[in-house]
PDB file of N, CA and C in Angstrom:
ATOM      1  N   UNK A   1     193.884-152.799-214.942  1.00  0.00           N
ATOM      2  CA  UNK A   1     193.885-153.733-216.050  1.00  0.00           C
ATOM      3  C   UNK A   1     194.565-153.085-217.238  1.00  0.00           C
ATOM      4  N   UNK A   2     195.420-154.179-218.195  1.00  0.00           N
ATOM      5  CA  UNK A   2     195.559-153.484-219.280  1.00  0.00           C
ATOM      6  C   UNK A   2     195.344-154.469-220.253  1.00  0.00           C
ATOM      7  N   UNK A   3     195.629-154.101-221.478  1.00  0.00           N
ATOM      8  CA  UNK A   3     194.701-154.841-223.027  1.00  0.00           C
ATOM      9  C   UNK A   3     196.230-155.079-223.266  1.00  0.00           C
ATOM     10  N   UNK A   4     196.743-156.255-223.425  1.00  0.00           N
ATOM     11  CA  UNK A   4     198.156-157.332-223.890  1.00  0.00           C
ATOM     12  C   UNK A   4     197.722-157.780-225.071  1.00  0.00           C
ATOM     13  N   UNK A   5     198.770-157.491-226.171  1.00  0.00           N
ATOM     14  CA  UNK A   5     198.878-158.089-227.259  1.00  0.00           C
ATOM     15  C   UNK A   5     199.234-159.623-227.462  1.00  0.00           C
ATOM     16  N   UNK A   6     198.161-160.287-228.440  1.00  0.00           N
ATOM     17  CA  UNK A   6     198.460-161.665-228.561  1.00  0.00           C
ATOM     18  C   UNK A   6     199.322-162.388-228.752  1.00  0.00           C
ATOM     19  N   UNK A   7     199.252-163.441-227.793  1.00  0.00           N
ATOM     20  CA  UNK A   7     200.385-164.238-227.547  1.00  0.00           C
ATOM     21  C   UNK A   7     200.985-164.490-228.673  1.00  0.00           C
ATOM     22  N   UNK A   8     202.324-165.094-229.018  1.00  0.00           N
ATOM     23  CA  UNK A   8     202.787-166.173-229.417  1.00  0.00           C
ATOM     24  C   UNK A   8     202.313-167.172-229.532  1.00  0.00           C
ATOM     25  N   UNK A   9     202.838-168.134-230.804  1.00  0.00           N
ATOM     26  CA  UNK A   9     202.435-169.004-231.095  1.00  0.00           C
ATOM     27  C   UNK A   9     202.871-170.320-230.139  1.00  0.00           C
ATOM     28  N   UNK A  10     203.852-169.955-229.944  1.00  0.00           N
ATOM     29  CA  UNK A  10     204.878-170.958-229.133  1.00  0.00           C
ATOM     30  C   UNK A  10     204.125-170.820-227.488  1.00  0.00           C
ATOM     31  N   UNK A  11     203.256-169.719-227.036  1.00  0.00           N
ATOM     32  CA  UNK A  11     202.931-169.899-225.601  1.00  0.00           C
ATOM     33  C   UNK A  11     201.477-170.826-225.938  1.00  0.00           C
ATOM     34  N   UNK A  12     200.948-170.951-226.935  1.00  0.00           N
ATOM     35  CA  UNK A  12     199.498-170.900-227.063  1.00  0.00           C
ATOM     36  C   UNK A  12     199.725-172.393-227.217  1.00  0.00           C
ATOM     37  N   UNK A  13     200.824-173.067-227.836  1.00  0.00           N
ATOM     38  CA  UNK A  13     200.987-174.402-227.519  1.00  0.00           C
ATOM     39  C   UNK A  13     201.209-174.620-226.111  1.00  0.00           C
ATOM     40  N   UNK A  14     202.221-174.353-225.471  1.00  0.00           N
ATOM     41  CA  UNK A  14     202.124-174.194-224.061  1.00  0.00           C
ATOM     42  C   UNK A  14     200.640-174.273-223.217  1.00  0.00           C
ATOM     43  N   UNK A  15     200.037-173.616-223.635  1.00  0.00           N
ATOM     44  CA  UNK A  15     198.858-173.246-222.972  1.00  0.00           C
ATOM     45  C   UNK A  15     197.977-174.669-223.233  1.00  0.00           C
ATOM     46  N   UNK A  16     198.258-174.849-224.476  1.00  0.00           N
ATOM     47  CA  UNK A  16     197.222-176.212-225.176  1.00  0.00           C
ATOM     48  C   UNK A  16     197.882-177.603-224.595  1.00  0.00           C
ATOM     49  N   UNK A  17     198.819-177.564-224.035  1.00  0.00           N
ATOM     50  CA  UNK A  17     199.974-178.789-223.143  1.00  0.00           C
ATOM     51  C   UNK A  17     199.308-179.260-221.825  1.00  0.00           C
ATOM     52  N   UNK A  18     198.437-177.686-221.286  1.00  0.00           N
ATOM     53  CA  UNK A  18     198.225-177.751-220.394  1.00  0.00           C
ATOM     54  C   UNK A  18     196.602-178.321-220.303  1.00  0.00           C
ATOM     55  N   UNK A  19     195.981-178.590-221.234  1.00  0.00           N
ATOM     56  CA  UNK A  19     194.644-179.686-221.514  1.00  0.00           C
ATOM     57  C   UNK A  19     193.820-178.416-221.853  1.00  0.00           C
ATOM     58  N   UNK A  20     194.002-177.519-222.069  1.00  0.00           N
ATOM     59  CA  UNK A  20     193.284-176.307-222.474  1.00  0.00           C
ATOM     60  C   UNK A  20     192.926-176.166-223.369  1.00  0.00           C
ATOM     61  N   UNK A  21     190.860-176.574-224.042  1.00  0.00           N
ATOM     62  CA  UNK A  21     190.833-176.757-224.843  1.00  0.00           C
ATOM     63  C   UNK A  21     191.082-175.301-225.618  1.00  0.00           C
ATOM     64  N   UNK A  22     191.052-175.089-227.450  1.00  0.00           N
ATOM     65  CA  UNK A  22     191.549-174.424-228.585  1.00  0.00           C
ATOM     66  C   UNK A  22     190.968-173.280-227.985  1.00  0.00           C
ATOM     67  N   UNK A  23     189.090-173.061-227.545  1.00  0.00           N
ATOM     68  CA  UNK A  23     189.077-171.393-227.512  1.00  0.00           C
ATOM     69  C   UNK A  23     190.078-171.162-225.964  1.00  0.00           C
ATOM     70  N   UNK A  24     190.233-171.326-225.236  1.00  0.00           N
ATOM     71  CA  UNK A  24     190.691-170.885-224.087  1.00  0.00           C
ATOM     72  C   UNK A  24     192.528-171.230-223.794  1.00  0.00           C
ATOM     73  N   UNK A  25     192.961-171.920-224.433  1.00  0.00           N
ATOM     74  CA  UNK A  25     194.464-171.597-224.580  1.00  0.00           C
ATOM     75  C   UNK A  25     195.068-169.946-224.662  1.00  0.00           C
ATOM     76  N   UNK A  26     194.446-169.632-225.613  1.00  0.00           N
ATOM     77  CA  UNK A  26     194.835-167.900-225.983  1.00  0.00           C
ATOM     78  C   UNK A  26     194.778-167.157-224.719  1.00  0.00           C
ATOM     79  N   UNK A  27     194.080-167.385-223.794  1.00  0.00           N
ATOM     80  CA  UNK A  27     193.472-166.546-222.193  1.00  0.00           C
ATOM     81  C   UNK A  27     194.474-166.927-221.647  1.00  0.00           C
ATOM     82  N   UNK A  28     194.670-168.015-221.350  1.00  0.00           N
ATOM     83  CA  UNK A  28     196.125-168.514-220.508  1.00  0.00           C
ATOM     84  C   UNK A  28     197.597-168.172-220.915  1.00  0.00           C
ATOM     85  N   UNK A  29     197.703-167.704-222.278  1.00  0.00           N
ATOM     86  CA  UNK A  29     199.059-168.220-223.189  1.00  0.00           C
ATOM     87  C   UNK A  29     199.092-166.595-222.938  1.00  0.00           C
ATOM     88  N   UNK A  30     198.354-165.433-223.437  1.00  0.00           N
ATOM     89  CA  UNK A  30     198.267-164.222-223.189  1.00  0.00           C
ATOM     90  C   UNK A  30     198.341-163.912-221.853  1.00  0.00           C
ATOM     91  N   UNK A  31     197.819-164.339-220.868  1.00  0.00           N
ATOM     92  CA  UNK A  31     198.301-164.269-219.467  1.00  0.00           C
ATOM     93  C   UNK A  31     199.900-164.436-219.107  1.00  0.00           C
ATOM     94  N   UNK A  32     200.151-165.259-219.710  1.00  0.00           N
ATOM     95  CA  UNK A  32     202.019-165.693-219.404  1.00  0.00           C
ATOM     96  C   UNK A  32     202.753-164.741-220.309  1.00  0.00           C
ATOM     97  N   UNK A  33     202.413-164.338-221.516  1.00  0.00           N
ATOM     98  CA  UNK A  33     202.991-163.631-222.151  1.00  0.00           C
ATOM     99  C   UNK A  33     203.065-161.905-221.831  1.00  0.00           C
ATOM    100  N   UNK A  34     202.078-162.071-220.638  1.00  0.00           N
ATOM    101  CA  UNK A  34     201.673-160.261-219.684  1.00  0.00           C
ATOM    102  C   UNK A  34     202.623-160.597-218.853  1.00  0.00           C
ATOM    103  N   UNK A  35     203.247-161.947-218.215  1.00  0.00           N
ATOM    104  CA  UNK A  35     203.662-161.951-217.309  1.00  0.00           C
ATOM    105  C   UNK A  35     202.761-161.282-216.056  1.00  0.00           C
ATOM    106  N   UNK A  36     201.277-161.737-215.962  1.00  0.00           N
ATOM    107  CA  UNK A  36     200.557-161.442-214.846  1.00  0.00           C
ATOM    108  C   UNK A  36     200.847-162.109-213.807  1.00  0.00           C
ATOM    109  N   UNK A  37     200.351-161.439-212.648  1.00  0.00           N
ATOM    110  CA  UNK A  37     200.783-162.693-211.063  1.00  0.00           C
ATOM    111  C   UNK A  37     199.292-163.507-210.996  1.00  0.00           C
ATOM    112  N   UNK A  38     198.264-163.156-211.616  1.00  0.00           N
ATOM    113  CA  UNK A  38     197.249-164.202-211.898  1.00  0.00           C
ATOM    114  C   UNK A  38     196.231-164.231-212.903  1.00  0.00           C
ATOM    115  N   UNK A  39     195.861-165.547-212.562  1.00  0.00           N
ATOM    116  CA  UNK A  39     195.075-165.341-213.906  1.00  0.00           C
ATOM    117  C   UNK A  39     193.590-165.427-212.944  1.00  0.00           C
ATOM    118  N   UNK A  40     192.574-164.586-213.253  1.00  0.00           N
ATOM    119  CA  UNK A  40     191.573-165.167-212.327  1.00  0.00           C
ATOM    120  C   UNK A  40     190.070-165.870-213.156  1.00  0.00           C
ATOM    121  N   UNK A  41     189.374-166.686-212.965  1.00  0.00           N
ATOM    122  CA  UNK A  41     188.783-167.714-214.241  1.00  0.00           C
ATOM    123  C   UNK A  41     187.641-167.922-213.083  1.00  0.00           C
ATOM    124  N   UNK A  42     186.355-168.050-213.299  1.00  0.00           N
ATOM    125  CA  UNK A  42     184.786-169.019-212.910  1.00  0.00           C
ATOM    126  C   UNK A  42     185.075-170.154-213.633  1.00  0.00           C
ATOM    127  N   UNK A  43     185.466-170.290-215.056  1.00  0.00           N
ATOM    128  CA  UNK A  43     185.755-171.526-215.807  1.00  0.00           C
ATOM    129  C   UNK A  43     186.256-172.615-214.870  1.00  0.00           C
ATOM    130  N   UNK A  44     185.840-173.452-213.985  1.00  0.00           N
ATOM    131  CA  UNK A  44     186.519-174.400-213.766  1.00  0.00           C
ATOM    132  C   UNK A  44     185.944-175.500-214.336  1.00  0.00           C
ATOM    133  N   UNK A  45     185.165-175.992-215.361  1.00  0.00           N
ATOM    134  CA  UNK A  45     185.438-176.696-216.556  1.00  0.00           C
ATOM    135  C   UNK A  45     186.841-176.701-216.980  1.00  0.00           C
ATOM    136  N   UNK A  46     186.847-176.117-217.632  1.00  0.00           N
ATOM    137  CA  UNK A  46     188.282-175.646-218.375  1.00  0.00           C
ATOM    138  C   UNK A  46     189.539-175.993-217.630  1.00  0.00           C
ATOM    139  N   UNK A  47     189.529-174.381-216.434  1.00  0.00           N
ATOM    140  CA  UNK A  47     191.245-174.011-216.107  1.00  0.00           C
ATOM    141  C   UNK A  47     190.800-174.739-214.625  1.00  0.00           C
ATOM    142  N   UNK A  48     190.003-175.593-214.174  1.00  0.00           N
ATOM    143  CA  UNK A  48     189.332-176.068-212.598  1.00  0.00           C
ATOM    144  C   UNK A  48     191.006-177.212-212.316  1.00  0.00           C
ATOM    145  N   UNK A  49     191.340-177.837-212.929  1.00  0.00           N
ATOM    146  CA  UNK A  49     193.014-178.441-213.390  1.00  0.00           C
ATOM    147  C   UNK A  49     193.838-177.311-212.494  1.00  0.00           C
ATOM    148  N   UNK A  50     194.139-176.479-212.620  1.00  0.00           N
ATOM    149  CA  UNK A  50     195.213-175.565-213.058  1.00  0.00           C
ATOM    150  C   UNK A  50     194.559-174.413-211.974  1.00  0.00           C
ATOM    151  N   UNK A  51     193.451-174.739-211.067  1.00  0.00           N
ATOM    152  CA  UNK A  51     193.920-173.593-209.724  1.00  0.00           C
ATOM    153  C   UNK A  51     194.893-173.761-209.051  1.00  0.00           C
ATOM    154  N   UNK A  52     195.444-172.921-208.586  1.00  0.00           N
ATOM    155  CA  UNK A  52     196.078-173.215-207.177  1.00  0.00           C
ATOM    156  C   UNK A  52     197.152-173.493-207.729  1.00  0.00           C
ATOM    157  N   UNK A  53     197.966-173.668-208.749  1.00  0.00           N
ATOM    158  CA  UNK A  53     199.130-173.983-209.945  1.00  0.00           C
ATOM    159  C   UNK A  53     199.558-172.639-210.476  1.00  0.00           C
ATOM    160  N   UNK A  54     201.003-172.413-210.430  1.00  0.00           N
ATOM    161  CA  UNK A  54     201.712-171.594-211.411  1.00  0.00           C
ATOM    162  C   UNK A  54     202.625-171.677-212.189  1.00  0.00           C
ATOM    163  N   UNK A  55     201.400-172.194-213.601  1.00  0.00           N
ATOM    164  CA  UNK A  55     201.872-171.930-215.079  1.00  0.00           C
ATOM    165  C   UNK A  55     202.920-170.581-215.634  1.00  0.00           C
ATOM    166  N   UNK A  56     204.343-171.149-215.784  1.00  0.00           N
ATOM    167  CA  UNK A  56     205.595-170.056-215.813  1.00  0.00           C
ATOM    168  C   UNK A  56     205.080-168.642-214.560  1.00  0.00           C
ATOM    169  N   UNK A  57     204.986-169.087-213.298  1.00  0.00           N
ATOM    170  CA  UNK A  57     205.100-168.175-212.518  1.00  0.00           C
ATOM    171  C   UNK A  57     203.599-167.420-212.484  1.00  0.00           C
ATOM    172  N   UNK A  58     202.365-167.437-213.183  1.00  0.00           N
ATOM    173  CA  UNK A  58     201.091-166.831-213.000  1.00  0.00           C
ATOM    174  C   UNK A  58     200.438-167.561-212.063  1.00  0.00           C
ATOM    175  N   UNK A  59     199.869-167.089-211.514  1.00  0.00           N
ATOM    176  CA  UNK A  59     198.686-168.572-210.367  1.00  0.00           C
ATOM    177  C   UNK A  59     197.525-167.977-210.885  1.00  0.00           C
ATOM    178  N   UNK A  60     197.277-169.659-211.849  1.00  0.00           N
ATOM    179  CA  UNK A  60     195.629-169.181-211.884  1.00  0.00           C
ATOM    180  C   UNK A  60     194.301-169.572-210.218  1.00  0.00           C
ATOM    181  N   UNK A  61     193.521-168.976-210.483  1.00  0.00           N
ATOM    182  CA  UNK A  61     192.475-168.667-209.298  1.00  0.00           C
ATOM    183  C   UNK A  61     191.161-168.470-209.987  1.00  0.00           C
ATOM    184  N   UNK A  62     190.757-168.708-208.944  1.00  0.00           N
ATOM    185  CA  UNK A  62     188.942-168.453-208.453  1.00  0.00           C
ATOM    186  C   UNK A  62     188.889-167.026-208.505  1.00  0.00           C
ATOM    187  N   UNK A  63     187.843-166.427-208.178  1.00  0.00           N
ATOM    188  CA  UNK A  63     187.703-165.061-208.174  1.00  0.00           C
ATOM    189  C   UNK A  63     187.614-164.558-206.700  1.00  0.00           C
ATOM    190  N   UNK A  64     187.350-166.026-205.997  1.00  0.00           N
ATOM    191  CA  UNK A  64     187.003-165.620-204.585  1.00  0.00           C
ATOM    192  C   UNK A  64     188.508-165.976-203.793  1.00  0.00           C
ATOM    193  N   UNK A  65     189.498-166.738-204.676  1.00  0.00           N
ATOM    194  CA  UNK A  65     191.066-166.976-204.488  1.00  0.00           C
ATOM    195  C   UNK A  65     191.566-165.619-204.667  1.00  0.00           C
ATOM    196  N   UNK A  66     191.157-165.117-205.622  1.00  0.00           N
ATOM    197  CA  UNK A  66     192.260-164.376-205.845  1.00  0.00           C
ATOM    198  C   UNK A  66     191.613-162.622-204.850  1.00  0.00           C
ATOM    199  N   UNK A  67     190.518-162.641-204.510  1.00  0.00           N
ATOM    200  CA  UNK A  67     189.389-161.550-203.967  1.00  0.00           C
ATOM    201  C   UNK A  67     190.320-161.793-202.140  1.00  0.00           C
ATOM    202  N   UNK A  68     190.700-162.933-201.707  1.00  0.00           N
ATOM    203  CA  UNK A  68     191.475-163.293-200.493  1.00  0.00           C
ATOM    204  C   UNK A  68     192.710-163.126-200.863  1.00  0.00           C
ATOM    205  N   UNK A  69     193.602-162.921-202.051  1.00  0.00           N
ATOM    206  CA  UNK A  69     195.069-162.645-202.120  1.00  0.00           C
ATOM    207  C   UNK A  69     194.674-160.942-201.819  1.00  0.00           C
ATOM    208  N   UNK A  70     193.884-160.099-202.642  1.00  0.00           N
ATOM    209  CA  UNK A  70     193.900-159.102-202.622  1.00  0.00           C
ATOM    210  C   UNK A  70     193.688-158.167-201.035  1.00  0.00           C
ATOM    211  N   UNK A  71     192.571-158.859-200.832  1.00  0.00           N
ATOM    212  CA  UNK A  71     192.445-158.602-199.211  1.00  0.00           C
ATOM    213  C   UNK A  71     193.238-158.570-198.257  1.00  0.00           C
ATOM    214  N   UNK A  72     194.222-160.066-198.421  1.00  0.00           N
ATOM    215  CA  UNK A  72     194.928-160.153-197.287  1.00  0.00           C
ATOM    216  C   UNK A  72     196.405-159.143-197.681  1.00  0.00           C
ATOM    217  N   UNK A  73     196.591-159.069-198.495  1.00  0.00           N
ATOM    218  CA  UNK A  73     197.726-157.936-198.998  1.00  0.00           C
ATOM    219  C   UNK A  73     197.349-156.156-198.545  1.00  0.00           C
ATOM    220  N   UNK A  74     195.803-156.059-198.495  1.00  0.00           N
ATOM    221  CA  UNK A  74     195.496-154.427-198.201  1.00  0.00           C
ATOM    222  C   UNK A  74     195.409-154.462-196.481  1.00  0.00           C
ATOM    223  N   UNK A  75     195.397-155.954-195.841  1.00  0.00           N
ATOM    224  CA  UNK A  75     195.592-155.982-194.081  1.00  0.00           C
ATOM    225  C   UNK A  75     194.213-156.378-193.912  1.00  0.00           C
ATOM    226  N   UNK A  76     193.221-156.850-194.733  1.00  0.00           N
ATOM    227  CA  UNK A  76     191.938-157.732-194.271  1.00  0.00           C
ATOM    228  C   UNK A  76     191.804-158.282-193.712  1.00  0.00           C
TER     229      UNK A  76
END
């Protein structure tokens, strides 16, 4: 893991495009702005829209989505 400096203003609209309410835009908009390969969220209130979707190239996920990307990549 590493600690990414806050987004842009311009991703955090982006992020808010995507029905993301005001506190949780910044999580998503900072994710794209790491250029991470995912975002991983329990929130599916929120980002539950937007699994299985990649917002500018991130795929957000489950924890148990993204716990099966990791696995099947080490030969699980």
């Amino acid at each position: 893991s590493k600690v990414v400096p806050e987004a842009p203003a311009a991703l955090v609209q982006l992020a808010l495009s995507y029905g993301l309410p005001v506190k949780d835009a910044p999580i998503l908009a900072a994710t794209l702005h790491a250029k991470a390969e995912i975002l991983v969220t329990g929130d599916a209130r929120h980002f539950g829209e937007l699994y299985g979707k990649k917002p500018q190239g991130t795929l957000v996920a489950t924890p148990a989505t993204a716990l099966n990307i990791v696995l099947k990549r080490l030969g699980f």
